[in-house]
PDB file of N, CA and C in Angstrom:
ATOM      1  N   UNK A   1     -18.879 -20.551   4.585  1.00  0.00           N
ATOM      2  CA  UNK A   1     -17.601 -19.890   4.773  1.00  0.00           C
ATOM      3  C   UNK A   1     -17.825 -18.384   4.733  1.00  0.00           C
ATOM      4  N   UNK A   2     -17.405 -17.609   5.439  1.00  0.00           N
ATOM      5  CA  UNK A   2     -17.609 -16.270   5.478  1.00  0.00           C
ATOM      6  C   UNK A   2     -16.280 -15.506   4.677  1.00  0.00           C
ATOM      7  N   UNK A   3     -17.105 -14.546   3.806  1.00  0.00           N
ATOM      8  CA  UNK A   3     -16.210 -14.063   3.025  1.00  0.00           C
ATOM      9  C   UNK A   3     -15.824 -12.550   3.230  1.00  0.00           C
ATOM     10  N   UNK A   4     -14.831 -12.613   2.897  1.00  0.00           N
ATOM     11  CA  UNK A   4     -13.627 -11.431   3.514  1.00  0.00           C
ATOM     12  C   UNK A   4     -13.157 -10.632   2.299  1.00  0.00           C
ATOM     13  N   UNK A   5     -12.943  -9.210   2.896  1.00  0.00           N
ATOM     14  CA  UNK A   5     -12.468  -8.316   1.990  1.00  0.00           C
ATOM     15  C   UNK A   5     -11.169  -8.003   2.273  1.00  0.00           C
ATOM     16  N   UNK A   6     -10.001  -8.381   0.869  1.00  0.00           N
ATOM     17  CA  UNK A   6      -9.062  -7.996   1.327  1.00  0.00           C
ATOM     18  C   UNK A   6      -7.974  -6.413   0.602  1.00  0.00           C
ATOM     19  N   UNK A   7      -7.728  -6.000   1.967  1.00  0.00           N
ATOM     20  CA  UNK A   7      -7.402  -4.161   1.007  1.00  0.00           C
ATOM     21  C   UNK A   7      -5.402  -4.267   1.275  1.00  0.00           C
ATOM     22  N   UNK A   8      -5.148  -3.647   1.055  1.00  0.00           N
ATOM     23  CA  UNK A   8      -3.592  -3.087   0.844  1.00  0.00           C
ATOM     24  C   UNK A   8      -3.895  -1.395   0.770  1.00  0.00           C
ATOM     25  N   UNK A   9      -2.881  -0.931   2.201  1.00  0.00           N
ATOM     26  CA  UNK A   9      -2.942   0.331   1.872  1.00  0.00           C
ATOM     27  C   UNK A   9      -1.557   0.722   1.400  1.00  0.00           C
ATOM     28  N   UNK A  10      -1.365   1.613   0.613  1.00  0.00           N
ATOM     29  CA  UNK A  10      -0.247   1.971  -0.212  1.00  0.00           C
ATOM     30  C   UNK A  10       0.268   3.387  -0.121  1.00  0.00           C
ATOM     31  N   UNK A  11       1.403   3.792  -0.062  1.00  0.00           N
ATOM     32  CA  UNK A  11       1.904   5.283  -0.052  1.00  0.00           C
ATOM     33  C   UNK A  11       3.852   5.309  -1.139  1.00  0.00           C
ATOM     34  N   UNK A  12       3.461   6.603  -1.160  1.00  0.00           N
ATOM     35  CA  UNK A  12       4.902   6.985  -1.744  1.00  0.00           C
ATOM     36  C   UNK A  12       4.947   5.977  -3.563  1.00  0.00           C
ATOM     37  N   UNK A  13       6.384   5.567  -3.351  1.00  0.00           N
ATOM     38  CA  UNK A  13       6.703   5.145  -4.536  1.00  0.00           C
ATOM     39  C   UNK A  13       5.587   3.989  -5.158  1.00  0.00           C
ATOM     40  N   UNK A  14       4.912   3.781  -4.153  1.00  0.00           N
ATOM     41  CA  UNK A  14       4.009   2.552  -4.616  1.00  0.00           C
ATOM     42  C   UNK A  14       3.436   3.230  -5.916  1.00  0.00           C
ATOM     43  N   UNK A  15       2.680   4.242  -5.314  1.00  0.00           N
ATOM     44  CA  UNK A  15       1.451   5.062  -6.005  1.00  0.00           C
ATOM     45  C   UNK A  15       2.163   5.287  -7.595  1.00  0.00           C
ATOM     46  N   UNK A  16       3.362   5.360  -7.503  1.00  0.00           N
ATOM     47  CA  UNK A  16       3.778   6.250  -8.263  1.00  0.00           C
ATOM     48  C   UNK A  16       4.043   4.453 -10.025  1.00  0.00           C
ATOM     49  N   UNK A  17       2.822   5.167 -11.299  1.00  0.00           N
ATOM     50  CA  UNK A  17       3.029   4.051 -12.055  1.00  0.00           C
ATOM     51  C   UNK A  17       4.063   4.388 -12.423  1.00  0.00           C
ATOM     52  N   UNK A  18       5.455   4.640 -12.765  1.00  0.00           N
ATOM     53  CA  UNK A  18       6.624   4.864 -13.109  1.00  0.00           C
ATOM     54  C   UNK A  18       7.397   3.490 -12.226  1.00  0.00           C
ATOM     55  N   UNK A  19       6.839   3.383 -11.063  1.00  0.00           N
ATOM     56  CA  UNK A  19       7.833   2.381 -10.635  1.00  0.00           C
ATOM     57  C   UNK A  19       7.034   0.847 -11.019  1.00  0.00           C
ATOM     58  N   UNK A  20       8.201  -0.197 -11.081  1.00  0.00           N
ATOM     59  CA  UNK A  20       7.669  -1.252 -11.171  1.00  0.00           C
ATOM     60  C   UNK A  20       6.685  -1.810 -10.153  1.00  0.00           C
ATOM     61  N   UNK A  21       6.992  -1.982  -9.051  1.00  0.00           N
ATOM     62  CA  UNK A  21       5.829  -2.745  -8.283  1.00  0.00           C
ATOM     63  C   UNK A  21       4.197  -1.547  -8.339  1.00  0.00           C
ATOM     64  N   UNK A  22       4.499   0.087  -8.206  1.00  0.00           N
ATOM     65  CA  UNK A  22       3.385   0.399  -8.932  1.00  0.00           C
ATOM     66  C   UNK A  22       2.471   0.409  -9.799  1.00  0.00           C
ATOM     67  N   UNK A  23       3.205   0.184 -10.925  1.00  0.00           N
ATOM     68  CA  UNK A  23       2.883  -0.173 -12.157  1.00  0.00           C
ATOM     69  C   UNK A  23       1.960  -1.344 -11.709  1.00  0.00           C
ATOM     70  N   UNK A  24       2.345  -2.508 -11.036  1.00  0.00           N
ATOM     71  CA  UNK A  24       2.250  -3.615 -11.574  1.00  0.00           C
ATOM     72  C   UNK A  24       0.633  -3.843 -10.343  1.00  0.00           C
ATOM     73  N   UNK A  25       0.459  -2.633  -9.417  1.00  0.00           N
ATOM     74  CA  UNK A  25      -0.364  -2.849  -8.292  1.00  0.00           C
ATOM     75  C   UNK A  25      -1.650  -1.912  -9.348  1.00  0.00           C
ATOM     76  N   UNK A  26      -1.202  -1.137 -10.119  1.00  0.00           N
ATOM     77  CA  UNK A  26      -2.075  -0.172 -10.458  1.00  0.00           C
ATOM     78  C   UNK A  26      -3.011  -1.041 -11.789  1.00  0.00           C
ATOM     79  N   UNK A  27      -1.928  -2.111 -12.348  1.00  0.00           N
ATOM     80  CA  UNK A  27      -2.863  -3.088 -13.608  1.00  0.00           C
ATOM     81  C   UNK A  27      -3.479  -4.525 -12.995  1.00  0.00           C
ATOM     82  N   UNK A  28      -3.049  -4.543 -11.576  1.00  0.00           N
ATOM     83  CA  UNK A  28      -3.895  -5.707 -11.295  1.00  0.00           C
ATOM     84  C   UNK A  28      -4.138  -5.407  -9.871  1.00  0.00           C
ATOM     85  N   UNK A  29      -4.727  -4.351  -9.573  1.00  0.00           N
ATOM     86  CA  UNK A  29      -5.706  -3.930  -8.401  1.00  0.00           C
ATOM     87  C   UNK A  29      -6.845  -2.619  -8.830  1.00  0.00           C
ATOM     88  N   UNK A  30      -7.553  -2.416  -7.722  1.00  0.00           N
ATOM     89  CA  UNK A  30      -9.061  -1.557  -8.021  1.00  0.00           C
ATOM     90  C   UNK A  30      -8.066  -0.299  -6.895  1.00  0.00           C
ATOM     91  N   UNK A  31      -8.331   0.783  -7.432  1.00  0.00           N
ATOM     92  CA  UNK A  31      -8.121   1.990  -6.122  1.00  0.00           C
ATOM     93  C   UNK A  31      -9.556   1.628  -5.660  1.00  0.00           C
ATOM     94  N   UNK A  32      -9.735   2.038  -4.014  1.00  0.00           N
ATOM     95  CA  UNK A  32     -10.946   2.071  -3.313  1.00  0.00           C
ATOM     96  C   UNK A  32     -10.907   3.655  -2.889  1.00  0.00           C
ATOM     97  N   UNK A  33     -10.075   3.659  -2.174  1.00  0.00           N
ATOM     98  CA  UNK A  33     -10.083   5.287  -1.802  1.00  0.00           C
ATOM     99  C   UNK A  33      -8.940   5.931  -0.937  1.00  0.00           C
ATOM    100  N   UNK A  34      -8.803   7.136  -0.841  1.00  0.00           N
ATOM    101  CA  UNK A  34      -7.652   7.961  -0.124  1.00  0.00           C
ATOM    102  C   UNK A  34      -7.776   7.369   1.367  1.00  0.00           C
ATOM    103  N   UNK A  35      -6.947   7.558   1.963  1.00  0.00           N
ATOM    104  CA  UNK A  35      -7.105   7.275   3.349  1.00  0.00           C
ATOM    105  C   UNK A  35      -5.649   7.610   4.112  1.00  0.00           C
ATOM    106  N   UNK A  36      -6.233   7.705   5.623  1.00  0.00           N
ATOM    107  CA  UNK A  36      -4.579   7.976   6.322  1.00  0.00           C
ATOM    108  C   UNK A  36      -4.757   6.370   7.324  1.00  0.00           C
ATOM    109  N   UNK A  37      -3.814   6.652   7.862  1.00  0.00           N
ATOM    110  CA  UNK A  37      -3.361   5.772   8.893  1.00  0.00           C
ATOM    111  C   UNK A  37      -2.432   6.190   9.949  1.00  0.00           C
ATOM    112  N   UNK A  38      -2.827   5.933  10.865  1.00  0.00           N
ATOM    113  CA  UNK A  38      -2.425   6.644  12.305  1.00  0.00           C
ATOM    114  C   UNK A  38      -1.580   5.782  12.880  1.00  0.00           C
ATOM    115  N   UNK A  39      -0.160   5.629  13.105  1.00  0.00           N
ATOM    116  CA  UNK A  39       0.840   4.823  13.978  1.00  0.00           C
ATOM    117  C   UNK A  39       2.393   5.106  13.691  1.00  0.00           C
ATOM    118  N   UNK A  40       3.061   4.258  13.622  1.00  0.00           N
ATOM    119  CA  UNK A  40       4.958   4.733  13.900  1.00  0.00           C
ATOM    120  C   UNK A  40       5.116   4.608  12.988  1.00  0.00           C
ATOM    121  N   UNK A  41       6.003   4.804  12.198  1.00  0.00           N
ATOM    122  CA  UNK A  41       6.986   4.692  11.203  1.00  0.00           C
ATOM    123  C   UNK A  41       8.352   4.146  11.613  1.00  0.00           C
ATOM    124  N   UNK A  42       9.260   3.271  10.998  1.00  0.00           N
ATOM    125  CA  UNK A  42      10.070   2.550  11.702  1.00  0.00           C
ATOM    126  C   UNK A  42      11.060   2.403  10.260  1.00  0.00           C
ATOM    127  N   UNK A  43      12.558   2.738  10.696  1.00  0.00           N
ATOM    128  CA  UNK A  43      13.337   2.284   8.917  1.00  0.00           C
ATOM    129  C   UNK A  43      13.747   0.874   9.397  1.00  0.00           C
ATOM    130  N   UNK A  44      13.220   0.077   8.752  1.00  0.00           N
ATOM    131  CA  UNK A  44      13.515  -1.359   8.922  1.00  0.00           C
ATOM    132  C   UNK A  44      14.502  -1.864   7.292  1.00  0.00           C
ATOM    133  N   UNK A  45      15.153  -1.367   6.763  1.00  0.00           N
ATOM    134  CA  UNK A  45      15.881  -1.456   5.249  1.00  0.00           C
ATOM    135  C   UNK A  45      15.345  -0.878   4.385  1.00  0.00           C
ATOM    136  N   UNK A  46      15.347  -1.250   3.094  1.00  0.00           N
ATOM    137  CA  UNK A  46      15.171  -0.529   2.328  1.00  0.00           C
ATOM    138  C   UNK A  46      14.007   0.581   2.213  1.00  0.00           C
ATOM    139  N   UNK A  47      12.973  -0.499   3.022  1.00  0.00           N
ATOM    140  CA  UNK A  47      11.764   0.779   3.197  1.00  0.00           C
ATOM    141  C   UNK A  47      11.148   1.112   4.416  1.00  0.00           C
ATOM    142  N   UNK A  48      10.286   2.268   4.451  1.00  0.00           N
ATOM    143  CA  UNK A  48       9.895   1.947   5.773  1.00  0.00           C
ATOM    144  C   UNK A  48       8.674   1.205   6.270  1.00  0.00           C
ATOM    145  N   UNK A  49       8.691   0.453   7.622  1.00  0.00           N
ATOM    146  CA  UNK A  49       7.790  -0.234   8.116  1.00  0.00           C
ATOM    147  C   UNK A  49       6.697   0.496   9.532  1.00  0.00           C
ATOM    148  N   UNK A  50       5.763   0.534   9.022  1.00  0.00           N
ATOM    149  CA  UNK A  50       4.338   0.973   9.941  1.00  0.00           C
ATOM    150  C   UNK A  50       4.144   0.070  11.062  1.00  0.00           C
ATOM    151  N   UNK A  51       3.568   0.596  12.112  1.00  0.00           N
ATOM    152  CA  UNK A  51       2.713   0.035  12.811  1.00  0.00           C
ATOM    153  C   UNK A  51       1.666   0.498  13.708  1.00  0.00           C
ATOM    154  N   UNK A  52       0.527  -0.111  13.704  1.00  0.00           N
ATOM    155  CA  UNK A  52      -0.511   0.813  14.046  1.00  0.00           C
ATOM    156  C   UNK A  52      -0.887   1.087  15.475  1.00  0.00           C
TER     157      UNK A  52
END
């Protein structure tokens, strides 16, 4: 079986440990590193949605 790395890239309130789902990404995930990402931004409700 070939094994796979899986990442989540994160911005804004995520980052931030004050909020809950931050908090909760920052005690049960590894930071790897800064990074951008190049594509749209879209307000789809409450937050916004990317695409690349």
């Amino acid at each position: 079986m070939k094994e796979t790395n899986n990442y989540l890239f994160v911005y804004g309130t995520l980052l931030d440990k004050d909020n809950e789902y931050g908090n909760y990404l920052s005690n049960n995930c590894t930071f790897h590193t800064r990074g951008k990402f190049k594509g749209n931004l879209y307000e789809i409700g409450e937050y916004t949605g990317a695409i690349y």
